[in-house]
Protein backbone atom coordinates (compact mmCIF):
# COMPACT_ATOMS: atom_id res chain seq x y z
CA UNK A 1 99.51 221.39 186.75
CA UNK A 2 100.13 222.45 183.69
CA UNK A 3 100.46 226.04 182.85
CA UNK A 4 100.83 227.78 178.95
CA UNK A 5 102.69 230.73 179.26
CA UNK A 6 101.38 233.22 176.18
CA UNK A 7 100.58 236.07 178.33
CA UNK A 8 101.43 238.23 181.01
CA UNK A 9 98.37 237.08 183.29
CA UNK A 10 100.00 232.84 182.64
CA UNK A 11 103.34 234.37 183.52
CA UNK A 12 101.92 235.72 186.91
CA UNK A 13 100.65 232.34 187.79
CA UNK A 14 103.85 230.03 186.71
CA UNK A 15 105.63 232.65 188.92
CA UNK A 16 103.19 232.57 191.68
CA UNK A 17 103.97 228.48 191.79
CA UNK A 18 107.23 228.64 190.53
CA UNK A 19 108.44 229.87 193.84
CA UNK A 20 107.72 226.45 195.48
CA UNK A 21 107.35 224.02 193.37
CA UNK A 22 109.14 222.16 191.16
CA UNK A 23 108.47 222.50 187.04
CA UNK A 24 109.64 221.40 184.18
CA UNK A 25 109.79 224.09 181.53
CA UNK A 26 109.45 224.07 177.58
CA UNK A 27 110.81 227.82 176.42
CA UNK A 28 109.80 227.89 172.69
CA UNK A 29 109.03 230.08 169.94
CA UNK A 30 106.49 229.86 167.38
CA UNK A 31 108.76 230.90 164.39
CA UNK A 32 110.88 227.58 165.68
CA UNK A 33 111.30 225.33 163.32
CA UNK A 34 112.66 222.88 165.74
CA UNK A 35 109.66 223.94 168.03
CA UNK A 36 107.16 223.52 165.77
CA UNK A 37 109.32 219.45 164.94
CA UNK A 38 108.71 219.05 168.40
CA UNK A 39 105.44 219.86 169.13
CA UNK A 40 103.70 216.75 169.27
CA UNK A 41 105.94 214.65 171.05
CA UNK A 42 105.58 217.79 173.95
CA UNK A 43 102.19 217.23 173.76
CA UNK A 44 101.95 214.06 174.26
CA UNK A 45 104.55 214.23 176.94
CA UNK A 46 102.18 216.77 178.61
CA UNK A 47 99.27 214.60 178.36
CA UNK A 48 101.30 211.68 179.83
CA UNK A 49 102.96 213.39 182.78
CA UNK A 50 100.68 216.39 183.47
CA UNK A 51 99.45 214.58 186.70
CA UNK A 52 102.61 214.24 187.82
CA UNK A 53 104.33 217.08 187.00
CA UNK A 54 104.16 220.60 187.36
CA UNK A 55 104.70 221.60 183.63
CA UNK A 56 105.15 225.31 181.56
CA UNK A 57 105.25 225.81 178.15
CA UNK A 58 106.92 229.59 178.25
CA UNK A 59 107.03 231.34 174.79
CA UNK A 60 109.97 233.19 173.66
CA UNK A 61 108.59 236.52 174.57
CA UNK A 62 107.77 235.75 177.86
CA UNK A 63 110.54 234.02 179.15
CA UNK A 64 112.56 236.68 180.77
CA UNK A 65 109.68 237.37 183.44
CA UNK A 66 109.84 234.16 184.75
CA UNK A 67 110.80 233.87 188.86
CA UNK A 68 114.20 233.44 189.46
CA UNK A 69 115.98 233.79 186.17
CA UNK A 70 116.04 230.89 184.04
CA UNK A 71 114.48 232.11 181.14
CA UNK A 72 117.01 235.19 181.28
CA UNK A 73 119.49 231.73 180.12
CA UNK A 74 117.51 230.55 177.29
CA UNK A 75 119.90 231.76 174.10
CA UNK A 76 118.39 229.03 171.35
CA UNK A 77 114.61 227.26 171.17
CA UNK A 78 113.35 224.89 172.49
CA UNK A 79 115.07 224.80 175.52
CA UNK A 80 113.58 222.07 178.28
CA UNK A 81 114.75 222.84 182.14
CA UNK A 82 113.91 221.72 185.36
CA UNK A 83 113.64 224.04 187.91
CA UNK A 84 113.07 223.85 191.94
CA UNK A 85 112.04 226.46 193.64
CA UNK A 86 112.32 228.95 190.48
CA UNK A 87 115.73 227.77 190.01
CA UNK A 88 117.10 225.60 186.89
CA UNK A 89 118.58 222.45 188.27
CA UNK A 90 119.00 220.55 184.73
CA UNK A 91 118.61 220.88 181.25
CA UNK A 92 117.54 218.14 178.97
CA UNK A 93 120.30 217.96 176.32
CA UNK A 94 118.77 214.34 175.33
CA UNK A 95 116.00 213.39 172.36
CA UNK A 96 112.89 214.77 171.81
CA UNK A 97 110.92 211.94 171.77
CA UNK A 98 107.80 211.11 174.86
CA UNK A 99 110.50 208.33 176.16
CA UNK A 100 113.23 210.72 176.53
CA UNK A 101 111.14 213.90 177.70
CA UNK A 102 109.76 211.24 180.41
CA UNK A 103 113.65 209.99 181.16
CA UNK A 104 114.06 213.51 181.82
CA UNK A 105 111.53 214.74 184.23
CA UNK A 106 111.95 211.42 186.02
CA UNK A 107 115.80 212.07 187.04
């Protein structure tokens, strides 16, 4: 599943699943330099895993409605978490490359 967060209808339905599921989330902004960098490699990463993996691209605006809080801890974009049960179990502090988003959501 993957779900793009850019309005308040996408945010009901991430939080709807969010409750019991496990996701990994992609908070960005689209002023974000290092978002906008990144964007490809996330796609790709989405197009690779998005069978397996629950996945949310939240944007900046939106990320404080999410269930259970973890957007409320995003301070700098992009920020990629995985969360169980709407909440953040690990952050990805690794490259931003399809390899190491894949490393990531496989640990």
């Amino acid at each position: 599943m993957i779900i793009n967060v850019d309005s308040q209808e996408n945010l009901n339905t991430l939080n709807n699943n969010i409750k019991n599921k496990d996701f990994i989330l992609w908070f960005y902004a689209d002023w974000c330099g290092h978002c906008k960098a990144m964007k490809d490699e996330w796609s790709k990463f989405e197009k690779t895993a998005g069978n397996e993996f629950n996945i949310a691209n939240v944007r900046d605006d939106l990320k404080d409605g999410v269930e259970g809080g973890c957007g409320k801890n995003v301070s700098g974009f992009p920020k990629i978490v995985a969360a169980s049960n709407g909440n953040e179990v690990a952050e990805h502090t690794g490259g931003r490359t399809l390899e190491d988003l894949l490393k990531f959501a496989k640990q």
